[in-house]
C-alpha atoms as a PDB file:
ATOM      1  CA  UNK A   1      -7.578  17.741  -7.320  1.00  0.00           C
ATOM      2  CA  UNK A   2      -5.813  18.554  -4.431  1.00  0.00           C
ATOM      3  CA  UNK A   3      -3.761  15.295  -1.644  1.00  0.00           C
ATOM      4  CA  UNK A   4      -6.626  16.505   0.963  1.00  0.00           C
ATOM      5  CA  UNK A   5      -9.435  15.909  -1.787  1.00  0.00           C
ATOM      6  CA  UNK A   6      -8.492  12.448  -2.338  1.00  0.00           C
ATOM      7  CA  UNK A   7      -7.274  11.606   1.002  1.00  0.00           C
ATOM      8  CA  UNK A   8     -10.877  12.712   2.334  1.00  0.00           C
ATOM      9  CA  UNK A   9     -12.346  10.148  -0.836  1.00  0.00           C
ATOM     10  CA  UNK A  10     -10.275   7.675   0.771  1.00  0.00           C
ATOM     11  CA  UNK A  11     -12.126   7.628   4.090  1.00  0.00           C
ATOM     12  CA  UNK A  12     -15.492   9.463   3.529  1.00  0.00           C
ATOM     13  CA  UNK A  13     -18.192   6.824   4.419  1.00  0.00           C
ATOM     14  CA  UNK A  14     -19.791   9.049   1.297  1.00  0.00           C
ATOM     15  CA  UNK A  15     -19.548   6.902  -2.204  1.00  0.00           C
ATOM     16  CA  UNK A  16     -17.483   9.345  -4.357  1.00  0.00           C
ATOM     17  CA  UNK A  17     -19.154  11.118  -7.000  1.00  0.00           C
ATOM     18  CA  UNK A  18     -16.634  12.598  -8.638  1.00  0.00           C
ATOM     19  CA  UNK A  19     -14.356  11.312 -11.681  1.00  0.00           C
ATOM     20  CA  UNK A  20     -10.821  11.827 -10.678  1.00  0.00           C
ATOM     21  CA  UNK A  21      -8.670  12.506 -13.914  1.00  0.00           C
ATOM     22  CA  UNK A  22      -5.273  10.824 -12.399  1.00  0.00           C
ATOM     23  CA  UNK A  23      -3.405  11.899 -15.982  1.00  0.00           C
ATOM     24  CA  UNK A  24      -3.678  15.393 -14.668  1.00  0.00           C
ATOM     25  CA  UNK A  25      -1.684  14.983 -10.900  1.00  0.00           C
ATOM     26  CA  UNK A  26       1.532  16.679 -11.701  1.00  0.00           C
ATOM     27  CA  UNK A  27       4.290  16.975  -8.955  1.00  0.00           C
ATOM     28  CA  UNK A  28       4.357  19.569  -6.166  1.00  0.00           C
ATOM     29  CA  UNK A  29       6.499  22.258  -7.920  1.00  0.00           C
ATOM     30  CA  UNK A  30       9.330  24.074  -6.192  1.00  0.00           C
ATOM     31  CA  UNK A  31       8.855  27.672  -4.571  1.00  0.00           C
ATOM     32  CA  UNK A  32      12.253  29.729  -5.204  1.00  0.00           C
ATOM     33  CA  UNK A  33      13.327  31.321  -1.794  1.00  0.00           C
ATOM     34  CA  UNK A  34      10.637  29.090   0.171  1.00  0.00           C
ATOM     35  CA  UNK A  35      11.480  26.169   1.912  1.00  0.00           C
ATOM     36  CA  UNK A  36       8.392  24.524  -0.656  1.00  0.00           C
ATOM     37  CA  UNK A  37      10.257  21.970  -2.417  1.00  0.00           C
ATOM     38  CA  UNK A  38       9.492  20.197  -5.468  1.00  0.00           C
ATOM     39  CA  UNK A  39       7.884  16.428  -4.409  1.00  0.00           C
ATOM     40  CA  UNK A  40       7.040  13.955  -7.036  1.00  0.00           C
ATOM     41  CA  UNK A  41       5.707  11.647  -4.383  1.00  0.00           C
ATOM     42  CA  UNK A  42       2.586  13.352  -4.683  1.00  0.00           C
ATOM     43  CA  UNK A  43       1.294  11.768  -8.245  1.00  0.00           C
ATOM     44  CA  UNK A  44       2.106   8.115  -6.426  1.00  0.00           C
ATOM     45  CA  UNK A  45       0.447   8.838  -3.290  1.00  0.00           C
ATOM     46  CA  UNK A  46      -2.836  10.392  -5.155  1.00  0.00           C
ATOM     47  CA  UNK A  47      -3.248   7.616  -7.210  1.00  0.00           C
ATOM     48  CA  UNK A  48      -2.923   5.074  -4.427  1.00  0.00           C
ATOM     49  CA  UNK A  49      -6.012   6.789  -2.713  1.00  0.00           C
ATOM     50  CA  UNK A  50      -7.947   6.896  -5.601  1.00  0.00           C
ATOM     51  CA  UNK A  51      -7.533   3.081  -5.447  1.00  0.00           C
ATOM     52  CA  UNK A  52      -8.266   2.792  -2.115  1.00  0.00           C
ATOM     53  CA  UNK A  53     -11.847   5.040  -2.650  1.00  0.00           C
ATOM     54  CA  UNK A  54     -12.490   2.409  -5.014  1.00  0.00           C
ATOM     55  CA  UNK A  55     -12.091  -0.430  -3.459  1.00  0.00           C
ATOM     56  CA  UNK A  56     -14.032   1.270  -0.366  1.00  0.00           C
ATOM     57  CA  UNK A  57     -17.009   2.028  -2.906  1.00  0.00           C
ATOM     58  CA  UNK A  58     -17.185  -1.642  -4.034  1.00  0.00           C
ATOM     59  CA  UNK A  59     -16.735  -3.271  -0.132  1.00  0.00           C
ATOM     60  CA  UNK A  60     -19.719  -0.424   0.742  1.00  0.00           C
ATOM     61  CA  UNK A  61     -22.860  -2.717  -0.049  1.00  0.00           C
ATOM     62  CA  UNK A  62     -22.341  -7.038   0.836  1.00  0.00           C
ATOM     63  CA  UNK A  63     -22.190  -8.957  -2.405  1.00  0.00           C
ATOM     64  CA  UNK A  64     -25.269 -10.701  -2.794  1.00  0.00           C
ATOM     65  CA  UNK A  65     -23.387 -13.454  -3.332  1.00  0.00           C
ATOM     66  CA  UNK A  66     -19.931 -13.913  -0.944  1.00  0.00           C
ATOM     67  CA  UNK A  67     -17.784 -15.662  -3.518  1.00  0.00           C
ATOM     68  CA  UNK A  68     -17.684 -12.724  -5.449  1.00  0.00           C
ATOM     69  CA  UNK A  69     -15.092 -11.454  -2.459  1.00  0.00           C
ATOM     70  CA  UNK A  70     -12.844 -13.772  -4.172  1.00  0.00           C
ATOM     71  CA  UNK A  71     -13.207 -13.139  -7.936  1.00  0.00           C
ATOM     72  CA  UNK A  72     -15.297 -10.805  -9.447  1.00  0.00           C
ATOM     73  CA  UNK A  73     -15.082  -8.208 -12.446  1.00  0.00           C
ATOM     74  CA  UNK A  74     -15.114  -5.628  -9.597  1.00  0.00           C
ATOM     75  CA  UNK A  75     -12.072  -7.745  -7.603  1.00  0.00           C
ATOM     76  CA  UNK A  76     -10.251  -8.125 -10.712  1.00  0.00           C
ATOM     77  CA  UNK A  77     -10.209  -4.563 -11.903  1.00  0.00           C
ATOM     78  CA  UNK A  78      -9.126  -3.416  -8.532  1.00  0.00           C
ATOM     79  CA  UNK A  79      -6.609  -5.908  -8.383  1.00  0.00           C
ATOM     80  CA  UNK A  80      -5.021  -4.904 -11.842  1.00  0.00           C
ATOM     81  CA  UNK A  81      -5.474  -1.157 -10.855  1.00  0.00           C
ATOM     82  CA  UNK A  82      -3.334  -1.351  -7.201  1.00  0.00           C
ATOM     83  CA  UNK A  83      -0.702  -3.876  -8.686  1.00  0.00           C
ATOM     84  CA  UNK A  84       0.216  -2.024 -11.940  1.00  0.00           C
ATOM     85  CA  UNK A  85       0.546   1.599 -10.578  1.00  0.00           C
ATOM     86  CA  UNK A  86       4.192   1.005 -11.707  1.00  0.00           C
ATOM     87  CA  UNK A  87       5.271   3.345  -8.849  1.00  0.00           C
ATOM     88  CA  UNK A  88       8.697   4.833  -9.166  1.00  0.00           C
ATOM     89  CA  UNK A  89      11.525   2.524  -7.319  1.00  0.00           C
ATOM     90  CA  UNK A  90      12.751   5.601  -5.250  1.00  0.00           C
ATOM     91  CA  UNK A  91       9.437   6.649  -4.360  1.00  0.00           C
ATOM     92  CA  UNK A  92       8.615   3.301  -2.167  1.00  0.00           C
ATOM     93  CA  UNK A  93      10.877   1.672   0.675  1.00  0.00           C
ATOM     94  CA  UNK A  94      10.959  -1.973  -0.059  1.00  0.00           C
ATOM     95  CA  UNK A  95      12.892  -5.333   2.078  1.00  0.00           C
ATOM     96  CA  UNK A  96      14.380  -7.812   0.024  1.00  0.00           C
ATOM     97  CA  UNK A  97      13.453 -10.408   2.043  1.00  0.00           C
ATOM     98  CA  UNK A  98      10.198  -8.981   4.166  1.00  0.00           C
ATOM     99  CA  UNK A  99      13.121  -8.886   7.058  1.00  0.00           C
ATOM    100  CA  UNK A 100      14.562  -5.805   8.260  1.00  0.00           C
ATOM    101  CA  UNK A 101      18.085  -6.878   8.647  1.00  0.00           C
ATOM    102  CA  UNK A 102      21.063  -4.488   9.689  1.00  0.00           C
ATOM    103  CA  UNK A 103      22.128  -3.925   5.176  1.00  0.00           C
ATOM    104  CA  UNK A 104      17.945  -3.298   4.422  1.00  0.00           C
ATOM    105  CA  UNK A 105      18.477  -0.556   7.574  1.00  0.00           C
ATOM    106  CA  UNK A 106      21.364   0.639   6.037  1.00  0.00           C
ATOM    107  CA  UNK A 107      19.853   0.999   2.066  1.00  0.00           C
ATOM    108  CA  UNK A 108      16.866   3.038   3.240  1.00  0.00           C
ATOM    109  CA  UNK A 109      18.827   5.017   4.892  1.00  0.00           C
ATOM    110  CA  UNK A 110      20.720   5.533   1.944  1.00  0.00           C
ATOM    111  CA  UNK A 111      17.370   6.044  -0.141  1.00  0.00           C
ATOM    112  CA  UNK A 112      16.064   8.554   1.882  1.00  0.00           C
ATOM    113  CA  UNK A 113      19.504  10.523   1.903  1.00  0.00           C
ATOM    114  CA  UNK A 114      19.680  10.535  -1.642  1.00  0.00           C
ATOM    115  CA  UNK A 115      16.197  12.143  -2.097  1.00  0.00           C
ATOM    116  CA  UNK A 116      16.370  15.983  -3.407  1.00  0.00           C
ATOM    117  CA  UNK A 117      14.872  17.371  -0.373  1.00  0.00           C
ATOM    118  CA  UNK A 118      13.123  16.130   2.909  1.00  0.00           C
ATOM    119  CA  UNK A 119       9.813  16.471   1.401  1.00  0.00           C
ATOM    120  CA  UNK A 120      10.898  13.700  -1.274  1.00  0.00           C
ATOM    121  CA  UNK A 121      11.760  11.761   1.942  1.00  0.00           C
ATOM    122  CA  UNK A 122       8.788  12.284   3.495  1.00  0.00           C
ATOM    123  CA  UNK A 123       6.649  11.164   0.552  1.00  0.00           C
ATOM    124  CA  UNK A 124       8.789   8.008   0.098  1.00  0.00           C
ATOM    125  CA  UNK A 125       7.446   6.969   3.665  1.00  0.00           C
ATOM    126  CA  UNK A 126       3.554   8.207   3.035  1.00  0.00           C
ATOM    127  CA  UNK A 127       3.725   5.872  -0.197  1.00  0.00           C
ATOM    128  CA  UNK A 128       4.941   3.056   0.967  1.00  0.00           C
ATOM    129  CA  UNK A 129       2.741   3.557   4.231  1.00  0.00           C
ATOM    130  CA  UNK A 130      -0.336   3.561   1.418  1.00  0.00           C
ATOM    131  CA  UNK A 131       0.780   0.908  -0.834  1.00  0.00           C
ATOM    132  CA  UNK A 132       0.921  -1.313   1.389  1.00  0.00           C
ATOM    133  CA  UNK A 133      -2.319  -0.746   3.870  1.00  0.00           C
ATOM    134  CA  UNK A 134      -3.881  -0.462  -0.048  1.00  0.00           C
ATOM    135  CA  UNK A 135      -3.561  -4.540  -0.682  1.00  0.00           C
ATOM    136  CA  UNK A 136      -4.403  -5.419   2.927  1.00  0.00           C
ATOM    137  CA  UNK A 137      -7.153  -3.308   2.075  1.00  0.00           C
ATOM    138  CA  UNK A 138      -7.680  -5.136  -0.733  1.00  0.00           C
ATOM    139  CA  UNK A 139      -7.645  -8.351   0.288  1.00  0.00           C
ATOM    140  CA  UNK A 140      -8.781  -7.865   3.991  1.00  0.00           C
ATOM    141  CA  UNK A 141     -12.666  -9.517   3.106  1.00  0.00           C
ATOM    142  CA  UNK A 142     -11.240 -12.445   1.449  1.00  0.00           C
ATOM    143  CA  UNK A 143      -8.982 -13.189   4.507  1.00  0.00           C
ATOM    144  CA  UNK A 144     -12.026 -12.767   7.146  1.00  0.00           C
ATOM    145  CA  UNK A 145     -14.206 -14.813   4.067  1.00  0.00           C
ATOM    146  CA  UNK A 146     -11.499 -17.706   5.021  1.00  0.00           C
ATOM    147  CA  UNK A 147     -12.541 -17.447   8.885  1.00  0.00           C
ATOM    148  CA  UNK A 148     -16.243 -17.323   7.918  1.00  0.00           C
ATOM    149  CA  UNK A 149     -16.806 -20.340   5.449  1.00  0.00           C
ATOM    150  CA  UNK A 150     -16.216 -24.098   6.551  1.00  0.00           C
ATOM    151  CA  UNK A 151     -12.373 -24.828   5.442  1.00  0.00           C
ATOM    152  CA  UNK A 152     -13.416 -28.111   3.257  1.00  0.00           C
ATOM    153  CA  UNK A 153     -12.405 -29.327  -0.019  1.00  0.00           C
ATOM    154  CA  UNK A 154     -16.345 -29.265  -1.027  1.00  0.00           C
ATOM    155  CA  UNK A 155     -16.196 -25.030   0.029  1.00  0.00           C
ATOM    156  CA  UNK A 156     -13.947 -23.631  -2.899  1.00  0.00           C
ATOM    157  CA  UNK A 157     -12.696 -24.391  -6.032  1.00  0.00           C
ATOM    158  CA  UNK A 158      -9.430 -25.225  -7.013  1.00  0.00           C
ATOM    159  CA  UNK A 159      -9.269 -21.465  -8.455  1.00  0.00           C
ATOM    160  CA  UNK A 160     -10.438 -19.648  -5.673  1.00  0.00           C
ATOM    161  CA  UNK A 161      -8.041 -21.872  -3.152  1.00  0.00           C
ATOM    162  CA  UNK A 162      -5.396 -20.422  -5.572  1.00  0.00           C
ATOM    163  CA  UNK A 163      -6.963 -16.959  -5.366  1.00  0.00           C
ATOM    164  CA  UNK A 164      -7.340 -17.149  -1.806  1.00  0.00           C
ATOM    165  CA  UNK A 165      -3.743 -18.202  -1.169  1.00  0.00           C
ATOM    166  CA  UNK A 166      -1.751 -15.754  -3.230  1.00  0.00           C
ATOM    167  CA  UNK A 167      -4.247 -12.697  -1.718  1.00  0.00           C
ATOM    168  CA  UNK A 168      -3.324 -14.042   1.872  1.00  0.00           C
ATOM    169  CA  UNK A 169       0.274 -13.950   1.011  1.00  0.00           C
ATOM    170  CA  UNK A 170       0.174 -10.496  -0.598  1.00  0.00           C
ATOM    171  CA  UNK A 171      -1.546  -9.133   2.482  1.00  0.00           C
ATOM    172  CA  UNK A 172       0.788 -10.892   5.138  1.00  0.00           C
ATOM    173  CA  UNK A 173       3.527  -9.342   3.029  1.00  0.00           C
ATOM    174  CA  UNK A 174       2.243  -5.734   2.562  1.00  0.00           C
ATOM    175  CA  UNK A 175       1.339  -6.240   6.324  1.00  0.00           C
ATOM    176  CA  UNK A 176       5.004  -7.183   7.154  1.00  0.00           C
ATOM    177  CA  UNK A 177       6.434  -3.943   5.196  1.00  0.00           C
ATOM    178  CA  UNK A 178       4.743  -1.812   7.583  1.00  0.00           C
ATOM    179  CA  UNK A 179       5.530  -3.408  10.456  1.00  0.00           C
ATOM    180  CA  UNK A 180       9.286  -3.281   8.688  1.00  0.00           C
ATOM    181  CA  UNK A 181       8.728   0.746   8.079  1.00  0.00           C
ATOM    182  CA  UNK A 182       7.159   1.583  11.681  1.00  0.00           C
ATOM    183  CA  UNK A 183      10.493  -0.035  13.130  1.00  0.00           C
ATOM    184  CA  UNK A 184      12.694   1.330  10.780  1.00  0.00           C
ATOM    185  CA  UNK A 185      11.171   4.600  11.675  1.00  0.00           C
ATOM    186  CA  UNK A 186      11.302   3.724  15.191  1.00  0.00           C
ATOM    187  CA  UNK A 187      15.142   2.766  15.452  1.00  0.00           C
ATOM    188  CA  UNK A 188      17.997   5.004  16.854  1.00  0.00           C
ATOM    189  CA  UNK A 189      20.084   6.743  14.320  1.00  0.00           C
ATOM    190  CA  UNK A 190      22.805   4.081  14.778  1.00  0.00           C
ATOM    191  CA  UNK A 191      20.566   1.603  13.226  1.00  0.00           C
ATOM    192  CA  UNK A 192      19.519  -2.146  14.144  1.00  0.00           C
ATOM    193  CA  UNK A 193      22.043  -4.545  16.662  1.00  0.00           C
ATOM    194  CA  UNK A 194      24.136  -6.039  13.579  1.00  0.00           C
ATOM    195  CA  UNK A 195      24.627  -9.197  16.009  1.00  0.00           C
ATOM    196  CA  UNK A 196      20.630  -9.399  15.841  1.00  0.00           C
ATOM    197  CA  UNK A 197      19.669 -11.975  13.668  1.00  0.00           C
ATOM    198  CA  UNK A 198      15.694 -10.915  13.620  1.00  0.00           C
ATOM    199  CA  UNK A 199      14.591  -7.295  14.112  1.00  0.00           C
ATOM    200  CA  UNK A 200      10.931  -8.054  12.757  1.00  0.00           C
ATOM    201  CA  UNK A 201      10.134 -11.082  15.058  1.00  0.00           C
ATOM    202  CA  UNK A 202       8.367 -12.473  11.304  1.00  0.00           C
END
């Protein structure tokens, strides 16, 4: 299975039909005396799709009943699948504290440098790009469920409140890494205003 191939199950409004054997993604290989380098970003960012065409398969038809947005066999698998991909530390660009400050600048920088070739660093920024639009994905119906249904005690459980309330954080998180990557991404090569004491405005 080719990036395209799952990239095009990611967004096809088509329910996928295939089973994707993710055991069998190996790295791009290097080409000797090309300028094809070998990226193991490629594994990470397949798998990540794959999730993604999942969790677009499952949010294709309304649950018959709305609370199973919130916790579900289907919501739980997914959940379990996105959050234990176990992806690589150097393959993903990650803030310490959700802030892009003038040192988190400075140690993707770093990361991105240190990759074998510019493909690496290209497929450090698709991942985390993915990842992280993966668990707003994810939990994007049980935030609008939250704007939907009355916000009363008598509405959820204690459980789902609990649910509900770690989902929103992961997604305002996730949501903040991108925002964190775009203006990374979007900085001059001198880096952030080390007087700043905000670049995200979070």
């Amino acid at each position: 299975m080719s990036f395209l191939h799952y990239q095009l199950l990611s967004i096809s409004r088509d329910n996928p039909t295939v089973n994707l054997d993710l055991s069998k993604i190996k790295p791009m290989s290097a080409l000797p005396g090309t300028t094809f380098n070998k990226m193991d970003s490629v594994p990470w960012v397949c798998k990540i799709l794959a999730v993604m065409a999942k969790i677009k398969e499952f949010l294709a038809e309304p649950p018959l009943n709305p609370f199973d947005l919130i916790v579900s066999p289907e919501t739980i698998l997914l959940s379990s699948e996105l959050l234990s991909l176990e992806i690589p530390a150097k393959c993903v660009l990650t803030t310490a504290d959700n802030e892009l400050t003038p040192d988190e600048y400075t140690k993707f920088v770093k990361q991105l440098s240190e990759q074998d070739a510019r493909v690496d660093a290209t497929g450090t920024i698709s991942v985390t790009f993915f990842y992280n639009a993966a668990v707003c994905i994810l939990h994007h119906p049980k935030i609008l469920l939250m704007g939907f249904l009355p916000q009363t005690t008598t509405t959820y459980s204690p459980e789902q409140i609990a649910i509900l309330s770690l989902s929103l954080d992961q997604a305002i998180t996730a949501a903040v890494e991108i925002s964190n990557l775009c203006e990374f991404l979007l900085m001059p090569t001198a880096g952030p205003d080390p007087a700043s004491t905000s670049t995200t405005g979070y």
